[in-house]
N, C-alpha and C. Protein backbone atom coordinates (compact mmCIF):
# COMPACT_ATOMS: atom_id res chain seq x y z
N UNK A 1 -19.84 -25.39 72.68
CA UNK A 1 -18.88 -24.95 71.66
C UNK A 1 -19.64 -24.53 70.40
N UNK A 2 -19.23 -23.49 69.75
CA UNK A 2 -19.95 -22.95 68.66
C UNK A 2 -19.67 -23.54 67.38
N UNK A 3 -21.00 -24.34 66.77
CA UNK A 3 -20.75 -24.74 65.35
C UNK A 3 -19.74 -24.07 64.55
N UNK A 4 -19.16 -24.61 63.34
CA UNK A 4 -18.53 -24.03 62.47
C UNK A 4 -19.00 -23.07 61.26
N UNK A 5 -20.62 -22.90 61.14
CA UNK A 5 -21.36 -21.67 60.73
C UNK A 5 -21.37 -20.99 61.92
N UNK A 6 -21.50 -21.05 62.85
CA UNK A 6 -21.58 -19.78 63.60
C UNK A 6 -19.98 -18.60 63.25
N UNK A 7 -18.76 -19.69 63.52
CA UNK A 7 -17.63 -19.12 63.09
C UNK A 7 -17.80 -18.25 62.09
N UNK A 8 -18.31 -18.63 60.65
CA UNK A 8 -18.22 -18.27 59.81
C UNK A 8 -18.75 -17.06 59.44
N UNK A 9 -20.12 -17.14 60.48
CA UNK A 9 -20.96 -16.01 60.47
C UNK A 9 -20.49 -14.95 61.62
N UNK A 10 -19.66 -15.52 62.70
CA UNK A 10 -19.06 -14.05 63.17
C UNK A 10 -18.10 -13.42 62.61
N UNK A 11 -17.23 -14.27 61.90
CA UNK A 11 -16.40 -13.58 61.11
C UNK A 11 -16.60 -12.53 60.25
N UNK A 12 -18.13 -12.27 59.36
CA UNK A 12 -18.63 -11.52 58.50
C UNK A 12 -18.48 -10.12 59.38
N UNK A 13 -18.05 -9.16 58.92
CA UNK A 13 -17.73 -7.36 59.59
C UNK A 13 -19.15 -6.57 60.18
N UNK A 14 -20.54 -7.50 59.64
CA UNK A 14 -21.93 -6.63 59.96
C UNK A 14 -22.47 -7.75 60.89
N UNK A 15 -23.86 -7.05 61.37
CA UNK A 15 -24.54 -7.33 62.37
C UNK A 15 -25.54 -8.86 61.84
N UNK A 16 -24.91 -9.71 62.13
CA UNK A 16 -26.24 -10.74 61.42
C UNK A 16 -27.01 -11.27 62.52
N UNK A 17 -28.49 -11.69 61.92
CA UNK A 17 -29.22 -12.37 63.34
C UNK A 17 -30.05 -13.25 62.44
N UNK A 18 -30.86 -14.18 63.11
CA UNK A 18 -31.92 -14.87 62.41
C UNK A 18 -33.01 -14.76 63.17
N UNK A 19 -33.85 -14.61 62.68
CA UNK A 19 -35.49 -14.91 63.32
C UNK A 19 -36.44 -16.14 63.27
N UNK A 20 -36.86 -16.55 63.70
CA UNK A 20 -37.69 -17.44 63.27
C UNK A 20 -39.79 -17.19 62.96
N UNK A 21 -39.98 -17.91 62.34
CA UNK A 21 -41.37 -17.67 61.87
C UNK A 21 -42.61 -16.87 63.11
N UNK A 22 -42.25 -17.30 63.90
CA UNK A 22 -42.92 -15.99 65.05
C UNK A 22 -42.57 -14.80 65.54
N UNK A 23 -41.32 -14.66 64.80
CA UNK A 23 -40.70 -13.09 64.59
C UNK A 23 -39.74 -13.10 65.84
N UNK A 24 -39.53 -14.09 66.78
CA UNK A 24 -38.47 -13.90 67.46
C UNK A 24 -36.70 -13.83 67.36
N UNK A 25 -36.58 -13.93 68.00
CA UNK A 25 -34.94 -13.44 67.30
C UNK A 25 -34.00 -14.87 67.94
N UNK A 26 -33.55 -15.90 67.19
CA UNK A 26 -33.14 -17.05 67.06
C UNK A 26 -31.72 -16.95 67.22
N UNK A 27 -31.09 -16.34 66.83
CA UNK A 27 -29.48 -16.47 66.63
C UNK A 27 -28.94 -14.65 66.37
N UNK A 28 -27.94 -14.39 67.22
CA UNK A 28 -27.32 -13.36 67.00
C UNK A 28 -25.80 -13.48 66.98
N UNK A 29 -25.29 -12.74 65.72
CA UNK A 29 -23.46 -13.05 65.55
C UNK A 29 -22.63 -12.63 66.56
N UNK A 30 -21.65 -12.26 66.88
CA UNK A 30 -20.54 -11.89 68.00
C UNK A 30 -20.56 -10.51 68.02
N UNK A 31 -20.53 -9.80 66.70
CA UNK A 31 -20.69 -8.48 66.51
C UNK A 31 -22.12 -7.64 67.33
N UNK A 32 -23.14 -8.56 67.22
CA UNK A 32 -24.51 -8.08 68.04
C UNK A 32 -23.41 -8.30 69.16
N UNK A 33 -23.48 -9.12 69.63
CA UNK A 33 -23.44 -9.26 71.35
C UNK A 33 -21.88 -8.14 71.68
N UNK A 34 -21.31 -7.59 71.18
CA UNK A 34 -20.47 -7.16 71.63
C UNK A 34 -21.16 -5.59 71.16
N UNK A 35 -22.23 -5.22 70.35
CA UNK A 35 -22.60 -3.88 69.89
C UNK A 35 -22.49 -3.26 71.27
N UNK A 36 -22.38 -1.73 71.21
CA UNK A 36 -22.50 -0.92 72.66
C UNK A 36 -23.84 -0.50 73.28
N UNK A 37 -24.79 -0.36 71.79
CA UNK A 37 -26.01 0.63 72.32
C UNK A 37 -26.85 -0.21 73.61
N UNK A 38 -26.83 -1.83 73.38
CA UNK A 38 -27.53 -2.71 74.41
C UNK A 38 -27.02 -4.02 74.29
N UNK A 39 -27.40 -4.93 75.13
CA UNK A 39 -27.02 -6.09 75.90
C UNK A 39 -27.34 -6.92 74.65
N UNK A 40 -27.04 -8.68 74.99
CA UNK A 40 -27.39 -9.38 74.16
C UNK A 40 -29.02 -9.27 74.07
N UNK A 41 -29.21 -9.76 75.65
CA UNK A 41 -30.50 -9.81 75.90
C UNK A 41 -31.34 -9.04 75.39
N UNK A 42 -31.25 -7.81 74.89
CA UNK A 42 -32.14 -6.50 74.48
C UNK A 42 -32.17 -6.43 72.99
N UNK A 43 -31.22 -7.34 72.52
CA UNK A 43 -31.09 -7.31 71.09
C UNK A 43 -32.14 -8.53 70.52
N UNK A 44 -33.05 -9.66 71.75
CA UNK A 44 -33.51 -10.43 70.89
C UNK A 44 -34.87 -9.77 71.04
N UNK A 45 -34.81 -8.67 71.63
CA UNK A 45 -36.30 -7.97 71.65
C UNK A 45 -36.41 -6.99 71.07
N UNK A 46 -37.46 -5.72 70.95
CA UNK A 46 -37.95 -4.54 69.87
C UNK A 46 -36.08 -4.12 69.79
N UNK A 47 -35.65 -3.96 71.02
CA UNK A 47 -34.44 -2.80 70.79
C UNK A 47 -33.64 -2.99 69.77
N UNK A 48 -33.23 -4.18 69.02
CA UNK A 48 -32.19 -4.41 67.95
C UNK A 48 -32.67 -3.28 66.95
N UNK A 49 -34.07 -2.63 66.84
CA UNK A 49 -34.33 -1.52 65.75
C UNK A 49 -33.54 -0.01 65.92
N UNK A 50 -33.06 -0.33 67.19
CA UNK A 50 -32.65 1.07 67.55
C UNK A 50 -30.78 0.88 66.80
N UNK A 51 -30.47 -0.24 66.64
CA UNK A 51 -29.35 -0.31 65.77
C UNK A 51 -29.53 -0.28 64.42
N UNK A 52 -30.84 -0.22 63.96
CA UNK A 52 -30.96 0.12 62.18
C UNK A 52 -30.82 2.07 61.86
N UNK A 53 -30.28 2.20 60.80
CA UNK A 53 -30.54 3.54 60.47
C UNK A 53 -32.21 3.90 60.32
N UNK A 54 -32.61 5.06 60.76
CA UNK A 54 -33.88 5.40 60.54
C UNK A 54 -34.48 5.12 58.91
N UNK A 55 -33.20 5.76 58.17
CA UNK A 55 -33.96 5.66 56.91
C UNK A 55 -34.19 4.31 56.32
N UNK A 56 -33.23 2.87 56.89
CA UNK A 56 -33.02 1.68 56.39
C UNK A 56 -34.57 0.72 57.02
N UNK A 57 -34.70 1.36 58.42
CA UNK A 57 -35.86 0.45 59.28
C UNK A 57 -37.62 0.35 58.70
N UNK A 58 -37.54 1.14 58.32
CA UNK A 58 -39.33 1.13 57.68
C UNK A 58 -39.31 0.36 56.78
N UNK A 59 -38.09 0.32 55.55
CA UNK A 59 -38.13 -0.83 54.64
C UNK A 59 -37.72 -2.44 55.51
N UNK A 60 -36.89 -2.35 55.97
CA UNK A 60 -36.50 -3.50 56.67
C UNK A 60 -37.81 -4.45 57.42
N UNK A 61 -38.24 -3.43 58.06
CA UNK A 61 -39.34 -4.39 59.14
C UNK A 61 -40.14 -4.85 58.41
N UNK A 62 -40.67 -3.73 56.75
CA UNK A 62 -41.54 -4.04 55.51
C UNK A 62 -41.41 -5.01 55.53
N UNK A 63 -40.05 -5.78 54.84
CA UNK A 63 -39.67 -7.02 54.28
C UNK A 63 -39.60 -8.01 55.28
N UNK A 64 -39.17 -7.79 56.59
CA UNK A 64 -39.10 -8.60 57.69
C UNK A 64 -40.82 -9.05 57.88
N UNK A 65 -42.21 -8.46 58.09
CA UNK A 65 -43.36 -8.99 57.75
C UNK A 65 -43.75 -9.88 56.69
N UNK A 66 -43.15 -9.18 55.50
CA UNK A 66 -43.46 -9.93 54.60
C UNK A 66 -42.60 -11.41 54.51
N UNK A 67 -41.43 -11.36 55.22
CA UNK A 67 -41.01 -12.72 55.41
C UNK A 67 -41.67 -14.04 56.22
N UNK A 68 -42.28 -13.12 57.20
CA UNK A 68 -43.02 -13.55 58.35
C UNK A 68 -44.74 -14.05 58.03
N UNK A 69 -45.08 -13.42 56.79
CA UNK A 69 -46.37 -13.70 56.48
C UNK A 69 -46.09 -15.28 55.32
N UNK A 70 -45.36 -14.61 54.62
CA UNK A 70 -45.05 -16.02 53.71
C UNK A 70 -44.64 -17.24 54.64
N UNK A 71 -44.18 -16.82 55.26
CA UNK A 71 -43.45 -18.56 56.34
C UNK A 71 -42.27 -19.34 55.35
N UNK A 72 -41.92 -18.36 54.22
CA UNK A 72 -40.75 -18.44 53.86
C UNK A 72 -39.50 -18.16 54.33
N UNK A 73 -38.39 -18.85 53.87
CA UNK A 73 -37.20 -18.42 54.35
C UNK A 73 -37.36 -17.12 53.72
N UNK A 74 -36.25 -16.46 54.37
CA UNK A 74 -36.04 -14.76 52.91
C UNK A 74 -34.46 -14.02 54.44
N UNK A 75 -34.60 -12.95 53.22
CA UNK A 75 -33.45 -12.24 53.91
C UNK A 75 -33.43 -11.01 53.79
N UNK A 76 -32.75 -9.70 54.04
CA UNK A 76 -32.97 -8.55 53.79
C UNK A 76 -31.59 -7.81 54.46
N UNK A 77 -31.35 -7.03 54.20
CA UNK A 77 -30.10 -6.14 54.25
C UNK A 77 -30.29 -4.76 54.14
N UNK A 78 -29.80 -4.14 55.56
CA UNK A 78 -30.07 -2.76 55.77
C UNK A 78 -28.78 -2.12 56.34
């Protein structure tokens, strides 16, 4: 049964996911798993980039490294 943040977080209208410090993909909202372009499964690998806009992804992955180098939490929005 799905925690009561998960609820909260499918409820939000955009695509949310979490990663964890080895850059894998930890948690995806209802909205991923129901997207059309690919499966859940394809979304915890490279393909979830093919759901960013071109112009949003070069900054995104930017900040997504730099989240990944600090071993900080952080966040980013594209």
């Amino acid at each position: 049964m799905k925690n009561q943040l998960s609820r909260v977080v499918d409820a939000r209208p955009g695509l949310v996911w979490v990663g964890l410090l080895d850059g894998h993909i930890d948690f995806l909202n209802q909205r991923w798993c129901e997207y059309p372009v690919f499966s859940a499964d394809e979304a915890h690998g490279p393909e979830w980039q093919t759901a960013m806009h071109p112009e949003d992804l070069r900054g995104l992955l930017k900040r997504w490294r730099t989240i990944l180098a600090s071993r900080e939490q952080g966040e980013a929005e594209a």
